[in-house]
C-alpha atoms as a PDB file:
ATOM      1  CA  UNK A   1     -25.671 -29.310  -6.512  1.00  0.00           C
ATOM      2  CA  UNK A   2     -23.419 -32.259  -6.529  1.00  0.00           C
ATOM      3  CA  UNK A   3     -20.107 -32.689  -4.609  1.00  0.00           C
ATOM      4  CA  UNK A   4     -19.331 -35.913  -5.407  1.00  0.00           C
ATOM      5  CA  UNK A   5     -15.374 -36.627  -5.657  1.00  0.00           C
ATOM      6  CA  UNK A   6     -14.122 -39.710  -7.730  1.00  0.00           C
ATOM      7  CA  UNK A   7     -10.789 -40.620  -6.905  1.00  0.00           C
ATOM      8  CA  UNK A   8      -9.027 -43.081 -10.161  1.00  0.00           C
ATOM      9  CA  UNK A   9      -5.943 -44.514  -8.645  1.00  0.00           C
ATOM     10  CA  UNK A  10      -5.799 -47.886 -10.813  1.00  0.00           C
ATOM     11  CA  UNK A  11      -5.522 -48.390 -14.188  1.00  0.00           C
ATOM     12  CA  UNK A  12      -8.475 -48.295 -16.562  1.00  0.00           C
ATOM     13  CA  UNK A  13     -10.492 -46.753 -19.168  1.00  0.00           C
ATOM     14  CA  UNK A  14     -13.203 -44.243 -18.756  1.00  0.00           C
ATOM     15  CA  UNK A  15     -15.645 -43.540 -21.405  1.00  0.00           C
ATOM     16  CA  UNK A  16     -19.324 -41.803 -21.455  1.00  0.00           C
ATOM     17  CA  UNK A  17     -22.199 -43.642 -21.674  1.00  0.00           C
ATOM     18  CA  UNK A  18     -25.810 -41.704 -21.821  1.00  0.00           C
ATOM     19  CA  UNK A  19     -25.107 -39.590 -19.450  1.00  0.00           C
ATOM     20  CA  UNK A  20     -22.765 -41.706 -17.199  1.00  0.00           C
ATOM     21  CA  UNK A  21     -19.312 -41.758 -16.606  1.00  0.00           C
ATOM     22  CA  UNK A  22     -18.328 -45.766 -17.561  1.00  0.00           C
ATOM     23  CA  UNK A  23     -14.506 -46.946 -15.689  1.00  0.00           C
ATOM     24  CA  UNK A  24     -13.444 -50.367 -17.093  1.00  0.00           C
ATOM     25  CA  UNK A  25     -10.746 -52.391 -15.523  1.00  0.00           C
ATOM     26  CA  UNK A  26      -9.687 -55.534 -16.130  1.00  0.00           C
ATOM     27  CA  UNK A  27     -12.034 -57.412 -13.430  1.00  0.00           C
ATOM     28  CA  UNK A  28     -14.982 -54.563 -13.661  1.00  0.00           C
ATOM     29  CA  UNK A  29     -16.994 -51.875 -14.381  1.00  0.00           C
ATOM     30  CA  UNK A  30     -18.375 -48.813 -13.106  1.00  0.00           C
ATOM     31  CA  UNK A  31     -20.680 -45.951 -13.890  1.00  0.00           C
ATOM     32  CA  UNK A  32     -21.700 -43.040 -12.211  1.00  0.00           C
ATOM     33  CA  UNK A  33     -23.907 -40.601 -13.599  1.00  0.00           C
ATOM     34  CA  UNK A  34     -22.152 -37.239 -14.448  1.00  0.00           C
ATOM     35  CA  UNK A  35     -25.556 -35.256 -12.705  1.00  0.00           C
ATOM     36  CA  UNK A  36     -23.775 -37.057  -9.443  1.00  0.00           C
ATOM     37  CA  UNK A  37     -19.978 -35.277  -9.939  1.00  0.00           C
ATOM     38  CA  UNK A  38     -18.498 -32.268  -9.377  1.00  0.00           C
ATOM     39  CA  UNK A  39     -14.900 -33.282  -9.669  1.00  0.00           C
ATOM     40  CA  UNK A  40     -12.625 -36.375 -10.651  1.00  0.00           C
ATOM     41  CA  UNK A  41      -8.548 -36.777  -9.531  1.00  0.00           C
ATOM     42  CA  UNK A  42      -7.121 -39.067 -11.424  1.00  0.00           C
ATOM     43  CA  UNK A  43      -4.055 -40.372  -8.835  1.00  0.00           C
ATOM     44  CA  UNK A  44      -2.800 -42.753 -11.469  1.00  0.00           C
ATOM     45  CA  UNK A  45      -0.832 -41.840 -15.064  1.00  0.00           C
ATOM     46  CA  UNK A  46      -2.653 -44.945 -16.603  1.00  0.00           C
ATOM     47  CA  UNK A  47      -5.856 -43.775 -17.856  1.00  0.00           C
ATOM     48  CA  UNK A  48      -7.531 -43.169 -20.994  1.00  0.00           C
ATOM     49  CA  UNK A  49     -10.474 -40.804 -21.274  1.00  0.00           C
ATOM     50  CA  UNK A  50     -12.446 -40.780 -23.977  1.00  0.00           C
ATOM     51  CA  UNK A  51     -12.547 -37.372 -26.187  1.00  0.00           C
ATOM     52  CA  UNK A  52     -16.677 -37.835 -26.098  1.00  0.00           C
ATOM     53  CA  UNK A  53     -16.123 -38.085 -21.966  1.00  0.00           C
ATOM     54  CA  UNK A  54     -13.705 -35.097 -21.893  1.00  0.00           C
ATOM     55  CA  UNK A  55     -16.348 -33.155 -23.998  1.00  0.00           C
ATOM     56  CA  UNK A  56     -19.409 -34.196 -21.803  1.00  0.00           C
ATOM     57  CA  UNK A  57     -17.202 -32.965 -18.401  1.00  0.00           C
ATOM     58  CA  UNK A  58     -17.080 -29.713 -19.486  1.00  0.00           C
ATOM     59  CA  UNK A  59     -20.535 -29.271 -20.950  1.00  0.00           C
ATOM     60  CA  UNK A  60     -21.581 -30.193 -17.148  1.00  0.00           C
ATOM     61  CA  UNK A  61     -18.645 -27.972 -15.529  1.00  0.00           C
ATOM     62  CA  UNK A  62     -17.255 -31.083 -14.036  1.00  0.00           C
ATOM     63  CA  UNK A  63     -13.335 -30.043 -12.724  1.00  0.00           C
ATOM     64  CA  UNK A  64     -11.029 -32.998 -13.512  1.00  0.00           C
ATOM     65  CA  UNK A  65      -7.838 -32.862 -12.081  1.00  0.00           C
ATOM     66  CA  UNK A  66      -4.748 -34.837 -13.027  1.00  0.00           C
ATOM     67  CA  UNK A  67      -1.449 -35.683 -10.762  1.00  0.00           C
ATOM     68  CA  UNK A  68       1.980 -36.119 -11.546  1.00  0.00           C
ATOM     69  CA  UNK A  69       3.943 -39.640 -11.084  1.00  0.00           C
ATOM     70  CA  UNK A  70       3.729 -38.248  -7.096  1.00  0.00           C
ATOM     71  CA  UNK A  71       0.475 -38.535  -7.208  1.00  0.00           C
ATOM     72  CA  UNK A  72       0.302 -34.428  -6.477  1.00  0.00           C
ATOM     73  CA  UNK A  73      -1.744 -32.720  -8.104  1.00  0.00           C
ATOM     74  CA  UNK A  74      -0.031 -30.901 -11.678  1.00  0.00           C
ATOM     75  CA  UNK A  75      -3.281 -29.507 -13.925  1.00  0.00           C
ATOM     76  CA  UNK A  76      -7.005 -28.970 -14.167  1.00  0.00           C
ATOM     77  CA  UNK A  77      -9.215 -30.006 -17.349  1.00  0.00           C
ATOM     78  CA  UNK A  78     -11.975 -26.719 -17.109  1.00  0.00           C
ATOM     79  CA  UNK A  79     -14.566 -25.655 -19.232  1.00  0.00           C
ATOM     80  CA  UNK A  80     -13.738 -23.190 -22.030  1.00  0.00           C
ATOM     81  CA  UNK A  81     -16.493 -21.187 -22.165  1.00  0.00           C
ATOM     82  CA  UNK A  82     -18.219 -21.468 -18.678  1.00  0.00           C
ATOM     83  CA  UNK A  83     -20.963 -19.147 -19.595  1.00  0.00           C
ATOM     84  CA  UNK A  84     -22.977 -17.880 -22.468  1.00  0.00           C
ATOM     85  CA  UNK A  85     -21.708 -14.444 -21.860  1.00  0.00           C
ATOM     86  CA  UNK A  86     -18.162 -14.780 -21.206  1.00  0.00           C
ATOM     87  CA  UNK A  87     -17.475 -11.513 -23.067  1.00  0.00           C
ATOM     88  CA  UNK A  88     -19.623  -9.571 -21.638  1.00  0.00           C
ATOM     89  CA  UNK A  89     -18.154 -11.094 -18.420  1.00  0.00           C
ATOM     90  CA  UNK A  90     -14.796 -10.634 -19.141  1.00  0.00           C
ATOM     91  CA  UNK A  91     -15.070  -6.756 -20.062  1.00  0.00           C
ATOM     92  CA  UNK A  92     -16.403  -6.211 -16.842  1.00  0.00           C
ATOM     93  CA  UNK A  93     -13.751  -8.123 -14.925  1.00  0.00           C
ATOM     94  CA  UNK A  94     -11.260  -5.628 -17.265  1.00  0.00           C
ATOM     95  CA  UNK A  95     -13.231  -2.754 -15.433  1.00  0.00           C
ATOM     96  CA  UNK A  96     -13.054  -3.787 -11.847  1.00  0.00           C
ATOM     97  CA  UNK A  97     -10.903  -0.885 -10.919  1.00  0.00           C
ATOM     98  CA  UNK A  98      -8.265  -0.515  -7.949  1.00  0.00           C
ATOM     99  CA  UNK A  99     -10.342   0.866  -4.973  1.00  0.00           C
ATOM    100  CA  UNK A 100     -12.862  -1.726  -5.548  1.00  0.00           C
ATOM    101  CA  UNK A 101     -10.366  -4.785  -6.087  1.00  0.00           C
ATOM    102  CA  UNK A 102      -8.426  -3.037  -2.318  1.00  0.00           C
ATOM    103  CA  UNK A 103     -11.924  -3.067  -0.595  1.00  0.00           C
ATOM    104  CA  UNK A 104     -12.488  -6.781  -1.746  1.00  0.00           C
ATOM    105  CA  UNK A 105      -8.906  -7.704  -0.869  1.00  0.00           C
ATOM    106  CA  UNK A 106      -9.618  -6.291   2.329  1.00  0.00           C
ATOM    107  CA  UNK A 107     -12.490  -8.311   3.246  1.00  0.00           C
ATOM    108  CA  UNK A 108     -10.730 -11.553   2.042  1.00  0.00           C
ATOM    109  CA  UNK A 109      -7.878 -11.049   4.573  1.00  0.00           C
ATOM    110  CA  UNK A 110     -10.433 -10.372   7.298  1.00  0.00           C
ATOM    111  CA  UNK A 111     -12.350 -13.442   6.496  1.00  0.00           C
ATOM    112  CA  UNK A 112      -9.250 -15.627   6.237  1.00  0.00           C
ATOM    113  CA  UNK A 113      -8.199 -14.051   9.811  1.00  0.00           C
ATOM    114  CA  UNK A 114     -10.812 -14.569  11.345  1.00  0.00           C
ATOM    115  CA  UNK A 115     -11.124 -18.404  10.593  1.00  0.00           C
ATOM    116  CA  UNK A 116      -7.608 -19.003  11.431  1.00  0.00           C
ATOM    117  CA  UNK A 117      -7.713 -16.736  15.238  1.00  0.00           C
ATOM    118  CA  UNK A 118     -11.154 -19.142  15.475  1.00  0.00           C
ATOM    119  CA  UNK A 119      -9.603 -22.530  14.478  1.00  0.00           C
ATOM    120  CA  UNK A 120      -6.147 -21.291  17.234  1.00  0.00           C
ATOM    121  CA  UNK A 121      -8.778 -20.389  19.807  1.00  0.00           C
ATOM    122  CA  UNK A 122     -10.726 -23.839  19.401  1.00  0.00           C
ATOM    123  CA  UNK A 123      -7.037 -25.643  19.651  1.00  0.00           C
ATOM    124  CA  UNK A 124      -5.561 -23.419  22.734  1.00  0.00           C
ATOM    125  CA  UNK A 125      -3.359 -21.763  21.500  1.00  0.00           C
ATOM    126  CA  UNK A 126      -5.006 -18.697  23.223  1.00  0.00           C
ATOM    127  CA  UNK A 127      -1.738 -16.060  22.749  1.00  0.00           C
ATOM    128  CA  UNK A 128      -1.443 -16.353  19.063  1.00  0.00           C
ATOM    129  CA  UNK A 129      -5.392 -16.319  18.609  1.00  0.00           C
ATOM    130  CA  UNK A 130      -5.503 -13.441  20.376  1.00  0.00           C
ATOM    131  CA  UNK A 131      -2.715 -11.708  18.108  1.00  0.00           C
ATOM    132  CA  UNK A 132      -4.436 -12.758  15.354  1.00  0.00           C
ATOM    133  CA  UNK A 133      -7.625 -11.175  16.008  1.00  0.00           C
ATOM    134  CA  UNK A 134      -5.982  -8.095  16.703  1.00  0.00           C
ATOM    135  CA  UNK A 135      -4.480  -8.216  13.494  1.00  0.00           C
ATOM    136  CA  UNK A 136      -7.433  -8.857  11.908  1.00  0.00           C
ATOM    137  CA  UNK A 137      -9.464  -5.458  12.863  1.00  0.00           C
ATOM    138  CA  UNK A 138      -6.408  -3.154  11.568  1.00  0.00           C
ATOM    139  CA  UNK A 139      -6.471  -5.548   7.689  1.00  0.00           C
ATOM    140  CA  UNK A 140      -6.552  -1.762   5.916  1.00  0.00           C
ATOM    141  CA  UNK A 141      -8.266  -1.521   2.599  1.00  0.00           C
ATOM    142  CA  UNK A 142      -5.814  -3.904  -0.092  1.00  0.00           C
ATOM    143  CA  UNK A 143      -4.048  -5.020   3.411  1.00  0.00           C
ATOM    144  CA  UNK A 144      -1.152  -2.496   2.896  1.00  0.00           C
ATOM    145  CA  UNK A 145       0.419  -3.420   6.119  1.00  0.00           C
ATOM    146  CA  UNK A 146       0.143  -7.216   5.255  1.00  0.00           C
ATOM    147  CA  UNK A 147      -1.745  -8.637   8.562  1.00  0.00           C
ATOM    148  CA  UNK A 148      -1.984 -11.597   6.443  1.00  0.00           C
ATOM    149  CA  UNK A 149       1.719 -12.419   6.278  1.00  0.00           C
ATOM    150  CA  UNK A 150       1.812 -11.573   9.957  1.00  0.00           C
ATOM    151  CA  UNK A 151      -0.654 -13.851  11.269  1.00  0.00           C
ATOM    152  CA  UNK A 152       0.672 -16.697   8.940  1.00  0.00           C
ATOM    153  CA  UNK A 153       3.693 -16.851  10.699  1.00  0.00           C
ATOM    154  CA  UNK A 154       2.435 -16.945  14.445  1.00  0.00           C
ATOM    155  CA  UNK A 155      -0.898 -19.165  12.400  1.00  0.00           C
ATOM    156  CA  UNK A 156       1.551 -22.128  11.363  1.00  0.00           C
ATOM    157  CA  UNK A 157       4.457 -21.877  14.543  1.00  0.00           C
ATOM    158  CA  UNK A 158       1.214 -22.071  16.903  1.00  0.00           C
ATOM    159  CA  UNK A 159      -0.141 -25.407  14.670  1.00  0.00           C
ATOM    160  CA  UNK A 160       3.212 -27.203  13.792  1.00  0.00           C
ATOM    161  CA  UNK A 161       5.946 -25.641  15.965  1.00  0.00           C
ATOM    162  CA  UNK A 162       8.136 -22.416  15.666  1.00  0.00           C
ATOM    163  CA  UNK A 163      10.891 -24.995  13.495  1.00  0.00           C
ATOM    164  CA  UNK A 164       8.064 -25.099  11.025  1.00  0.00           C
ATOM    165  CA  UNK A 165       7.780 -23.055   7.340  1.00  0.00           C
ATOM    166  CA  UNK A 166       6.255 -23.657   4.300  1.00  0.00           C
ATOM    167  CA  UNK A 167       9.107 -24.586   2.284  1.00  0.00           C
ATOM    168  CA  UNK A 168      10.052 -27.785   4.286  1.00  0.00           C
ATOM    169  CA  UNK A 169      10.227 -30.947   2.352  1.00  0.00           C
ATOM    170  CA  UNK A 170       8.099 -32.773   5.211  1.00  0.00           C
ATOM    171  CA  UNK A 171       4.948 -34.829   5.267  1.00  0.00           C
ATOM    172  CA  UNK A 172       2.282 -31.280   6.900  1.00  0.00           C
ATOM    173  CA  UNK A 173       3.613 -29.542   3.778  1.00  0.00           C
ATOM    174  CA  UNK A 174       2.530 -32.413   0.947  1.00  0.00           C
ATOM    175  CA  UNK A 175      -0.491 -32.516   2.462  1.00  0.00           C
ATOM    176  CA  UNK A 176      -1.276 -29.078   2.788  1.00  0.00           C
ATOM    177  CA  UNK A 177       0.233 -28.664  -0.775  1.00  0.00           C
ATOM    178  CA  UNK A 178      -2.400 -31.397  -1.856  1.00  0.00           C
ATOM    179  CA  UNK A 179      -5.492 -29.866   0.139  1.00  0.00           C
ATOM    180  CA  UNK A 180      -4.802 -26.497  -1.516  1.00  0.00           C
ATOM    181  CA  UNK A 181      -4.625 -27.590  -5.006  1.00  0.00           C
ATOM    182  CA  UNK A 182      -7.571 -29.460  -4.343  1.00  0.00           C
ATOM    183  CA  UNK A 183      -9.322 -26.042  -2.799  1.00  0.00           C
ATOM    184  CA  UNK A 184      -7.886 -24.068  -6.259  1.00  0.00           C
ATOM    185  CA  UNK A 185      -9.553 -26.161  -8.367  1.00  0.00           C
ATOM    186  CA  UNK A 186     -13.236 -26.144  -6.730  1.00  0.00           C
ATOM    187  CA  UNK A 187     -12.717 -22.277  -6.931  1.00  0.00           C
ATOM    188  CA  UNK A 188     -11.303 -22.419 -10.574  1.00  0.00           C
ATOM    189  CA  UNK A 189     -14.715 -23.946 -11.368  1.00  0.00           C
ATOM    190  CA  UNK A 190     -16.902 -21.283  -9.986  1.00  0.00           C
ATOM    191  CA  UNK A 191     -15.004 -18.434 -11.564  1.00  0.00           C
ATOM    192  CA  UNK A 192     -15.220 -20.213 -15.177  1.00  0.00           C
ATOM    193  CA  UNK A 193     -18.659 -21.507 -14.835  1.00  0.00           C
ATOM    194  CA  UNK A 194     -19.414 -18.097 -14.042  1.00  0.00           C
ATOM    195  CA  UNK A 195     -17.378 -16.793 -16.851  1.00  0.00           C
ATOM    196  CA  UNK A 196     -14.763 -14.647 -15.503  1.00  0.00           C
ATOM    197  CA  UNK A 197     -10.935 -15.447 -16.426  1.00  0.00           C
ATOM    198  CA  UNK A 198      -8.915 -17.190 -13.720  1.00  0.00           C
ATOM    199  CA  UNK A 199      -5.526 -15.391 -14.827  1.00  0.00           C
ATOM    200  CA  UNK A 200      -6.782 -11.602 -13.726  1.00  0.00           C
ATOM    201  CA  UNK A 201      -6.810 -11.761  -9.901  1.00  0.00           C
ATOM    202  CA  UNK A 202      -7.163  -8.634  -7.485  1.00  0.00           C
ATOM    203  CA  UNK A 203      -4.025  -8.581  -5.490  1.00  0.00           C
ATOM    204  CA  UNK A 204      -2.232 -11.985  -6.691  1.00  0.00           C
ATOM    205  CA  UNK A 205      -0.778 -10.759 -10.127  1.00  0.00           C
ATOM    206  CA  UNK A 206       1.858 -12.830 -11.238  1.00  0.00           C
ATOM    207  CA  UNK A 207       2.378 -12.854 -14.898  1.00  0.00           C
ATOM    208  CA  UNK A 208       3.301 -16.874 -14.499  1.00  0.00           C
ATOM    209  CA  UNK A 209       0.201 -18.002 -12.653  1.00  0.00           C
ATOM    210  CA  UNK A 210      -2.846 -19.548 -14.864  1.00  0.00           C
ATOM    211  CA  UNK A 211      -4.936 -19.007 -11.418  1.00  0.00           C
ATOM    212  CA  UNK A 212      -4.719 -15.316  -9.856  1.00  0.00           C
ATOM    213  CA  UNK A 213      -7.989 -14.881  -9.059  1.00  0.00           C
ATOM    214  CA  UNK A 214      -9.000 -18.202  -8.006  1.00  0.00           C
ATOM    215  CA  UNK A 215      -5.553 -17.856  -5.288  1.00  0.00           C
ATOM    216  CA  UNK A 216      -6.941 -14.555  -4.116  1.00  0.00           C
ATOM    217  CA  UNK A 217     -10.451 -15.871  -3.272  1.00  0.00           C
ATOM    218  CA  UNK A 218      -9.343 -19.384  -1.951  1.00  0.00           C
ATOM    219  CA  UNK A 219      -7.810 -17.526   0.762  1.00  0.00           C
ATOM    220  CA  UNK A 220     -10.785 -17.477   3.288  1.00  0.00           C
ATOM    221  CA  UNK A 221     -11.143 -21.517   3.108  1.00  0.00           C
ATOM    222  CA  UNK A 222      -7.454 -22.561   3.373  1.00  0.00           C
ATOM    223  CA  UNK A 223      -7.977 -23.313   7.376  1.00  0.00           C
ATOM    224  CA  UNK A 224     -10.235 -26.126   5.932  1.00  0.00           C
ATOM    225  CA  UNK A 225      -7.126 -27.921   4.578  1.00  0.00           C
ATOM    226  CA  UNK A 226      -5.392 -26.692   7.914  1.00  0.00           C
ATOM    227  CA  UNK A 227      -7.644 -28.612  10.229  1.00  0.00           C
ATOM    228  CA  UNK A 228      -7.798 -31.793   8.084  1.00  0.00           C
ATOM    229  CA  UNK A 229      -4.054 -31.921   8.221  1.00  0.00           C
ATOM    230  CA  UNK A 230      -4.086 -30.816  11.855  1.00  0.00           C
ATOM    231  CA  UNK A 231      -6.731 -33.892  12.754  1.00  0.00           C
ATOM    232  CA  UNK A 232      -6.152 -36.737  10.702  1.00  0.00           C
ATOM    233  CA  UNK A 233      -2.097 -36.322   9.499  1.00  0.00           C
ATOM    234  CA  UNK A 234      -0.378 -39.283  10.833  1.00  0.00           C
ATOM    235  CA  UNK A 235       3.554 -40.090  10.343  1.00  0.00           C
ATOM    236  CA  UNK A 236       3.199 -40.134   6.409  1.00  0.00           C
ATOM    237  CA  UNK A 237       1.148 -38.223   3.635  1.00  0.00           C
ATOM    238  CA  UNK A 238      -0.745 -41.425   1.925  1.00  0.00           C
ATOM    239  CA  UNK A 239      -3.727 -42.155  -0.035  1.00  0.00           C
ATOM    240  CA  UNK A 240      -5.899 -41.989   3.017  1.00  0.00           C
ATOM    241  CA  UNK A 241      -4.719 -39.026   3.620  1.00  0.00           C
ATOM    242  CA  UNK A 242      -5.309 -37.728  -0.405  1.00  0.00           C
ATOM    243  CA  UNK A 243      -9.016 -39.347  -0.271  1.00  0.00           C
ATOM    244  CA  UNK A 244      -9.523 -37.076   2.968  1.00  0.00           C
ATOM    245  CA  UNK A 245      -8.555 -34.061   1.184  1.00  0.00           C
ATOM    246  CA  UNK A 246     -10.732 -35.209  -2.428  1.00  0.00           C
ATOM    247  CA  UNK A 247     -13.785 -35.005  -0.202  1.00  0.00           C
ATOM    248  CA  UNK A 248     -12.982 -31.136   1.171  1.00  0.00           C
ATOM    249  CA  UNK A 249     -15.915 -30.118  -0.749  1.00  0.00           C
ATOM    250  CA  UNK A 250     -18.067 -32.371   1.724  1.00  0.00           C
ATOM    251  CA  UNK A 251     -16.896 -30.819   4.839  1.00  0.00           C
ATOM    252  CA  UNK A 252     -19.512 -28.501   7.164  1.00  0.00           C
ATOM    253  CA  UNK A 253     -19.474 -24.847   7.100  1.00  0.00           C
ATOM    254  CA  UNK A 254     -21.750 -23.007   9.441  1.00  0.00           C
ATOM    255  CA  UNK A 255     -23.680 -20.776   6.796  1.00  0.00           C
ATOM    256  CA  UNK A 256     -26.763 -18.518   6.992  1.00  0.00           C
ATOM    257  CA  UNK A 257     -27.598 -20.150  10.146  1.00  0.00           C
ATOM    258  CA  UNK A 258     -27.249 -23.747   9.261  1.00  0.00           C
ATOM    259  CA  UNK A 259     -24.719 -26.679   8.364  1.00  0.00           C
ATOM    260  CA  UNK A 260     -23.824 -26.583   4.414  1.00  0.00           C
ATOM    261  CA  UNK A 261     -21.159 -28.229   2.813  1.00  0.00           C
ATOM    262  CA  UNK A 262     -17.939 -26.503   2.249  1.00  0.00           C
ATOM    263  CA  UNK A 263     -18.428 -26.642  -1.801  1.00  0.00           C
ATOM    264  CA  UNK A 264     -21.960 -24.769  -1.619  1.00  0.00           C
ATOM    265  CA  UNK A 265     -20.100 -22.091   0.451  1.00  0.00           C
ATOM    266  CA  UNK A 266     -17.719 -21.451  -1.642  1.00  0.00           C
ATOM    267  CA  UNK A 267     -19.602 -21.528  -4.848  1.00  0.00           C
ATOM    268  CA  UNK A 268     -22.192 -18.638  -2.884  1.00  0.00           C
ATOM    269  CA  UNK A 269     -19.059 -16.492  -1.348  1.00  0.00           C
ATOM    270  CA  UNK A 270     -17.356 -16.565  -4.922  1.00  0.00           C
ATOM    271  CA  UNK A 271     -20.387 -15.264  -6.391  1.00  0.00           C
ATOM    272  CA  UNK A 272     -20.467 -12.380  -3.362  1.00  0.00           C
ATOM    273  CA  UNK A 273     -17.201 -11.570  -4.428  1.00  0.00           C
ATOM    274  CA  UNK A 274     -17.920 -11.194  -7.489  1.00  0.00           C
ATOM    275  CA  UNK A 275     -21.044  -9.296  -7.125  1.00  0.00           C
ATOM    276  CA  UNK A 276     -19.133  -7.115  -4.964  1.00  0.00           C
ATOM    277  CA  UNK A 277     -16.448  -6.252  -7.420  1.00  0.00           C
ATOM    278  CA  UNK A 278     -18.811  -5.827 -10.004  1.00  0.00           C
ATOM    279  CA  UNK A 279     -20.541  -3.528  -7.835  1.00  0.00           C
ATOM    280  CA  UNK A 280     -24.111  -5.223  -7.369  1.00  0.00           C
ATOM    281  CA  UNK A 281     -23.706  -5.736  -4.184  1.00  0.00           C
ATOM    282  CA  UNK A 282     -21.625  -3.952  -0.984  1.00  0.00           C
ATOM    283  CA  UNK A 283     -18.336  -5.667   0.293  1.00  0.00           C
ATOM    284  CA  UNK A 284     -20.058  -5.517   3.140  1.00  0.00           C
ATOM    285  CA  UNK A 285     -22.871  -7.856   2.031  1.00  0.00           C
ATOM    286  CA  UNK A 286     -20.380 -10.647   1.447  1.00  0.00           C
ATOM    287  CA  UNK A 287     -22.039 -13.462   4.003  1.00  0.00           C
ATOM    288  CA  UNK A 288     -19.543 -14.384   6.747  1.00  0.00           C
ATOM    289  CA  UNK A 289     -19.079 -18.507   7.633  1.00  0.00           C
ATOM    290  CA  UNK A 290     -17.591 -20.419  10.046  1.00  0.00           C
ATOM    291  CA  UNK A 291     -15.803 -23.636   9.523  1.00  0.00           C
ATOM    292  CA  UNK A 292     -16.870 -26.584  11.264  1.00  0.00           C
END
């Protein structure tokens, strides 16, 4: 499978070519094939795709993701049909009923947990890792006491400082804003390659939000943005910074007793998941990973 991230941050023209992706600029030219790609950012507004390109990305499930004047990312080009049997796909996702969708939930919030008490342990910060795997053994089924909220807040005072939140206008927040778009799109793609609808999620539900389900299971690999911003943040959020985050999907995860890259793992736990809520599997069989 290919994890391959372009990046387009000058202006040019991109076309397709017999199976590559061509970029002309003024001084040059550049093809990749698309076999190589799993997703392109474009981080400039001055590009033009060609409709034969556009149609070729989605035939090969390639994510392309586009960014505002900010260069933040503001949409995601997907596949329309992912599968051959989206219907049949999409009537079972209608049927995934509550105890099954609280029992998934559940396991989310423990997986998430437990890679944020491992990355506070690995840092120091001993008391709040400690907390948080407390928190993580009482996560009840659809987290009705909301451990996850909890060990956010002692999660991000323990990283950035107890002046920290998530709604500062501050350089940690663009980037982790950035990483985690980046994450929701790689898990947009599994869910519609598989095709399930990204809009029906199992405990994110708002009416507004294109991506429900891909926000629920993106949850686990979130500390992935956390330690890139943690480790390589300096002063200012810049395009070193953005090109750190396009490559995500190449990061290690300790899987099935080996080293895989962080886009295998979360193409194999989305399909757990979804296995799970569709019943072929246990919740319990969803494999555990740890972030490297």
């Amino acid at each position: 499978m290919a994890f391959r991230t372009i990046f387009i941050e000058s202006p040019c023209r991109c076309s397709y070519q017999s199976g590559y992706m061509v970029v002309r600029k003024e001084d040059e030219t550049a093809k990749v094939h698309l076999s190589e790609i799993s997703s392109i950012i474009l981080q400039t507004m001055q590009v033009n795709l060609s409709a034969y390109l556009l149609a070729e990305l989605a035939k090969n499930k390639i994510s392309l993701v586009i960014s505002d004047d900010k260069c933040n990312p503001i949409g995601q080009y997907l596949p329309l049909y992912g599968a051959h049997n989206c219907s049949k796909r999409v009537v079972e996702q209608m049927a995934w009923g509550e105890p099954i969708k609280k029992r998934v939930w559940q396991r989310v919030v423990k997986d998430k947990i437990a890679q944020q008490a491992r990355f506070l342990e690995e840092r120091d910060y001993i008391k709040e890792a400690r907390a948080a795997y407390m928190a993580g053994k009482e996560v009840r089924s659809g987290d009705t006491t909301n451990r996850e909220a909890h060990v956010a807040r002692l999660y991000f005072a323990g990283l950035f400082g107890n002046a920290f939140n998530r709604d500062l206008d501050c350089p940690t927040n663009a980037a982790l804003n950035y990483g985690y778009a980046v994450l929701l799109s790689m898990v947009n793609r599994e869910i519609v390659s598989r095709g399930f609808l990204t809009q029906y999620g199992i405990c994110h539900r708002n009416e507004y939000n294109q991506f429900n389900l891909a926000c629920d299971l993106m949850e686990p690999f979130r500390p992935a943005v956390d330690r890139l911003v943690v480790d390589s943040l300096t002063v200012e959020f810049d395009g070193e910074m953005r090109r750190l985050m396009g490559d995500l999907a190449n990061k290690g995860v300790y899987y099935r007793g080996g080293s895989y890259h962080l886009g295998s793992v979360v193409s194999l736990y989305v399909q757990d998941c979804l296995n799970a809520l569709n019943k072929k599997i246990a919740v319990d069989d969803i494999e555990r990973f740890e972030l490297l």
